[in-house]
C-alpha atoms as a PDB file:
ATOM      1  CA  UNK A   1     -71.238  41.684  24.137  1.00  0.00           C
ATOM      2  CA  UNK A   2     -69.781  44.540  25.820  1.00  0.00           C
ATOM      3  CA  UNK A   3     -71.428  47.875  26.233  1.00  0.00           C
ATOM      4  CA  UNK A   4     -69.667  51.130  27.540  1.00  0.00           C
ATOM      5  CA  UNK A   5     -72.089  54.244  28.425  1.00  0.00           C
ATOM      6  CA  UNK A   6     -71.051  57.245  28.659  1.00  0.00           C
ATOM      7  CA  UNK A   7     -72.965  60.466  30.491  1.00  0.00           C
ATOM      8  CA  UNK A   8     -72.900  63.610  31.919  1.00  0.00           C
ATOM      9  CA  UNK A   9     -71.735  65.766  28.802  1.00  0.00           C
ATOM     10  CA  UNK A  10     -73.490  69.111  28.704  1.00  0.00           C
ATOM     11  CA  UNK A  11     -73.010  73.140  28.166  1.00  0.00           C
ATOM     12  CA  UNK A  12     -71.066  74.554  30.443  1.00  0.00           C
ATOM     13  CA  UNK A  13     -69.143  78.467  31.143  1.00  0.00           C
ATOM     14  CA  UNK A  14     -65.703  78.670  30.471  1.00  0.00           C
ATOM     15  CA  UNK A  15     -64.087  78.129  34.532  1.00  0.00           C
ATOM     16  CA  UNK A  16     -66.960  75.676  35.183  1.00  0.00           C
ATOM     17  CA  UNK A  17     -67.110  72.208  35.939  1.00  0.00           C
ATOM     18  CA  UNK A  18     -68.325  68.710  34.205  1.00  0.00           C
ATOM     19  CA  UNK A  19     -68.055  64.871  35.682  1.00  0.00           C
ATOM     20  CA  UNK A  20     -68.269  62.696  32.981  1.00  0.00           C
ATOM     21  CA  UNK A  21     -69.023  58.842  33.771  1.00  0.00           C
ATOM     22  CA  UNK A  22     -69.136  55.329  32.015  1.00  0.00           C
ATOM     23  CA  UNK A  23     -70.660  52.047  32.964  1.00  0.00           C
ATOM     24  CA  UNK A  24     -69.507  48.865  31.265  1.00  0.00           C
ATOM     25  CA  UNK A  25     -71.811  46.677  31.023  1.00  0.00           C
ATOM     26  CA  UNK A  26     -72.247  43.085  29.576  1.00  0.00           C
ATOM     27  CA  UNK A  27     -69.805  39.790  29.867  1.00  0.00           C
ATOM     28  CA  UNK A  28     -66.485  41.081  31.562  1.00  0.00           C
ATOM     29  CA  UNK A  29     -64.739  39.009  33.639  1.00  0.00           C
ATOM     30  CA  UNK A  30     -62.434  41.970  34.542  1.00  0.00           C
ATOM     31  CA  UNK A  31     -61.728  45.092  32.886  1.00  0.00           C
ATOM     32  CA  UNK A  32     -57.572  46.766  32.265  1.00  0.00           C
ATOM     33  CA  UNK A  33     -57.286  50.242  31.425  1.00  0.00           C
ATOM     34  CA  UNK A  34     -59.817  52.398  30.894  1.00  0.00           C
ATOM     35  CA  UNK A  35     -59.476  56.028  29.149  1.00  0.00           C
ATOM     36  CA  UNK A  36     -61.107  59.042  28.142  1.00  0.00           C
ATOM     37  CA  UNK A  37     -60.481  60.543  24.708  1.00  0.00           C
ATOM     38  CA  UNK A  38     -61.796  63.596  22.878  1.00  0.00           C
ATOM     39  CA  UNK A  39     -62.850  64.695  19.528  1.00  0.00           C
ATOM     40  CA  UNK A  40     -62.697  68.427  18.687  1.00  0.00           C
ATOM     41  CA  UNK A  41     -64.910  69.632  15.543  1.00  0.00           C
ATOM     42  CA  UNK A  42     -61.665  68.960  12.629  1.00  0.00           C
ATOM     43  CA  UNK A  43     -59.572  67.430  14.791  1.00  0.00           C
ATOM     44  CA  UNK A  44     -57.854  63.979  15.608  1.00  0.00           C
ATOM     45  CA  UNK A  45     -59.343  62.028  18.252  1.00  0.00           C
ATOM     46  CA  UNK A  46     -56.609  62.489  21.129  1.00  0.00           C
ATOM     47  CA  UNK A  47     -56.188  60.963  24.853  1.00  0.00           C
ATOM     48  CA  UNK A  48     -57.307  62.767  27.783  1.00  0.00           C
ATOM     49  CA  UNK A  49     -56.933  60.730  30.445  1.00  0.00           C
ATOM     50  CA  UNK A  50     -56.019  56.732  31.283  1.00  0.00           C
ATOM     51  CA  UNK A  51     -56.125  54.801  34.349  1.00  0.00           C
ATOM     52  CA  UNK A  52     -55.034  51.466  34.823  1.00  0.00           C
ATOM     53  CA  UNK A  53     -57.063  48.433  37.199  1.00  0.00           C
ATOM     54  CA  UNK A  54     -54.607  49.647  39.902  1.00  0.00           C
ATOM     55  CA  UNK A  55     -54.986  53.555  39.845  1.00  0.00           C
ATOM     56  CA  UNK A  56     -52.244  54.710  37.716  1.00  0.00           C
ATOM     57  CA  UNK A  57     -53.139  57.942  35.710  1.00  0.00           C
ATOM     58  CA  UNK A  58     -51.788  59.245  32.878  1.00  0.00           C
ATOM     59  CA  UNK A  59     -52.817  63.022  31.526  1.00  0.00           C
ATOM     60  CA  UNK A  60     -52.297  64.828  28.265  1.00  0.00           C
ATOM     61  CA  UNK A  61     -50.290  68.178  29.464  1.00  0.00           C
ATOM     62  CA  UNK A  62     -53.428  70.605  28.321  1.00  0.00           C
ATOM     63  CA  UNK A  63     -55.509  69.253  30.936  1.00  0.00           C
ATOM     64  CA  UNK A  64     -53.007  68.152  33.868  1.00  0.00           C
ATOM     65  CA  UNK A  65     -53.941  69.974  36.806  1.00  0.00           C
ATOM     66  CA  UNK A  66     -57.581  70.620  35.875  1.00  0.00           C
ATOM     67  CA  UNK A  67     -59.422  67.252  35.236  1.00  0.00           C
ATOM     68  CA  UNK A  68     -59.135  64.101  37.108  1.00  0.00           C
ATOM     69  CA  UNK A  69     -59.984  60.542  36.276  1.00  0.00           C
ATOM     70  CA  UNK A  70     -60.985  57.860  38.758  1.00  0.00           C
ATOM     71  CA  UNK A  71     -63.161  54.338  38.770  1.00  0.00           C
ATOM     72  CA  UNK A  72     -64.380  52.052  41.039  1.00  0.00           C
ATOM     73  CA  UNK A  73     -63.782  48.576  39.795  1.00  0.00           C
ATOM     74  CA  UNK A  74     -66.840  47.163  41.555  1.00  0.00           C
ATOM     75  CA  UNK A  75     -68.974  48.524  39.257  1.00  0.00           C
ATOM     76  CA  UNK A  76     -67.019  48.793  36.347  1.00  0.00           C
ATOM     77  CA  UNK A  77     -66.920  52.127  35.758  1.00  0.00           C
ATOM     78  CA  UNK A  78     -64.809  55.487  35.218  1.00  0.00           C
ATOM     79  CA  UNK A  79     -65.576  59.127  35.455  1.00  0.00           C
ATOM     80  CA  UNK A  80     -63.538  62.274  34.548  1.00  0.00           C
ATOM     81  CA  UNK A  81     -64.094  65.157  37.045  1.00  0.00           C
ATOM     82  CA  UNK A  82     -63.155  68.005  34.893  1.00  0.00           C
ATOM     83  CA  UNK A  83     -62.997  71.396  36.382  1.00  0.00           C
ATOM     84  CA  UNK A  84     -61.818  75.159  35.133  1.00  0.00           C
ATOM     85  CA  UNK A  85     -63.007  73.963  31.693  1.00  0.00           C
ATOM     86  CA  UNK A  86     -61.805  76.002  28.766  1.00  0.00           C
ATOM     87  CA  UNK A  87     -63.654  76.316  25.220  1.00  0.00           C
ATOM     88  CA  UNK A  88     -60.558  74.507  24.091  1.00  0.00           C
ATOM     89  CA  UNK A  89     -62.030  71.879  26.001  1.00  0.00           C
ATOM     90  CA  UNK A  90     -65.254  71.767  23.540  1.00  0.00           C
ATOM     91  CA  UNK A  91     -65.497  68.101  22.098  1.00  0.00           C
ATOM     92  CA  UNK A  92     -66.944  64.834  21.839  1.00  0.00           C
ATOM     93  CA  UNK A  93     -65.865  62.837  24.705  1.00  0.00           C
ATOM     94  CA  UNK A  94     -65.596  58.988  24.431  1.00  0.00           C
ATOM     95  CA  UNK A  95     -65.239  56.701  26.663  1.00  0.00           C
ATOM     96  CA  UNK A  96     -62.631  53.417  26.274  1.00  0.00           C
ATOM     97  CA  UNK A  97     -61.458  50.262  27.729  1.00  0.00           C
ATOM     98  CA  UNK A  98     -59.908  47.105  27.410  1.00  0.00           C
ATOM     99  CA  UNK A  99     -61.855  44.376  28.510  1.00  0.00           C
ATOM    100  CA  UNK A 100     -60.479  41.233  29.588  1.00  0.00           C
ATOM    101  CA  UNK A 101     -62.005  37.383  28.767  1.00  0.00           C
ATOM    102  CA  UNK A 102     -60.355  34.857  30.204  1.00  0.00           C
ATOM    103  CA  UNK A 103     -58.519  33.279  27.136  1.00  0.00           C
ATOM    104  CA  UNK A 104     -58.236  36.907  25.076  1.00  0.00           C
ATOM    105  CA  UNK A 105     -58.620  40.743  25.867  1.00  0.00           C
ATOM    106  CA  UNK A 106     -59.918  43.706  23.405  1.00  0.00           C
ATOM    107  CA  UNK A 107     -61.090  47.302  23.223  1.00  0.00           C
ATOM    108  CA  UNK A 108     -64.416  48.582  23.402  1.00  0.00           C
ATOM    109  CA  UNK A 109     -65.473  52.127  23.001  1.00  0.00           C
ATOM    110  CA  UNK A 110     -68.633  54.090  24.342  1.00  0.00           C
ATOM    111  CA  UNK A 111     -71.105  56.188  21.677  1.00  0.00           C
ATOM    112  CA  UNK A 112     -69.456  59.617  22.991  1.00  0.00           C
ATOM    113  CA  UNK A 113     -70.807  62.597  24.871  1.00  0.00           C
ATOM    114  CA  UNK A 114     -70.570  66.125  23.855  1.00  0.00           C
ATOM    115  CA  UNK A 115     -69.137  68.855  25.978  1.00  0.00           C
ATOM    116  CA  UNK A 116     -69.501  72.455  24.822  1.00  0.00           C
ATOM    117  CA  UNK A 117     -67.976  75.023  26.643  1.00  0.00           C
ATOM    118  CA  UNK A 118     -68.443  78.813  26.109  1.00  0.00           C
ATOM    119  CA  UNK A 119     -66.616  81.505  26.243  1.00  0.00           C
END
């Protein structure tokens, strides 16, 4: 079994700032990408962020420029430094990755972690 926690959600004032992080833990031999999505009250769960084992990052246009994601492979985990947060930026934030076995690979997902921003 593989477990993905997720922390650092919160309240926060619109033009403040929130790092998010997420710990895999369990049997991984080596994790692939890892992402963040979000979850806005009647919306579509939608990307955020992605970064693959080798640092390429991918962005969804609303938040290039003002959040960045990052991990450290060593202990299998990835954050999302988000700064100037908006209350368009109000969500449930999950955590994902792709965890590799060594005969198969599949997609875990953390339990989410709310962050409200006000205006």
């Amino acid at each position: 079994q593989v477990q993905l926690v997720e922390s650092g959600g919160g309240l926060v004032q619109a033009g403040g700032s929130l790092r998010l992080s997420c710990a895999a833990s369990g049997n991984i031999f080596r994790i692939n990408d890892m992402g963040w999505y979000r979850q806005a009250p009647g919306k579509q769960r939608e990307l955020v962020a992605a970064i693959t084992r080798g640092d390429s990052t991918n962005y969804a246009d609303s938040v290039k420029g003002r959040f960045t994601i990052s991990r450290d492979n060593a202990k299998n985990t990835v954050y999302l430094q988000m700064n100037g947060l908006k209350p368009e930026d109000t969500g449930v934030y999950y955590c994902q990755a792709e965890v590799q076995l060594p005969v198969r690979s599949f997609e875990v997902w953390g339990q989410g972690t709310l962050v409200t921003v006000s205006s």
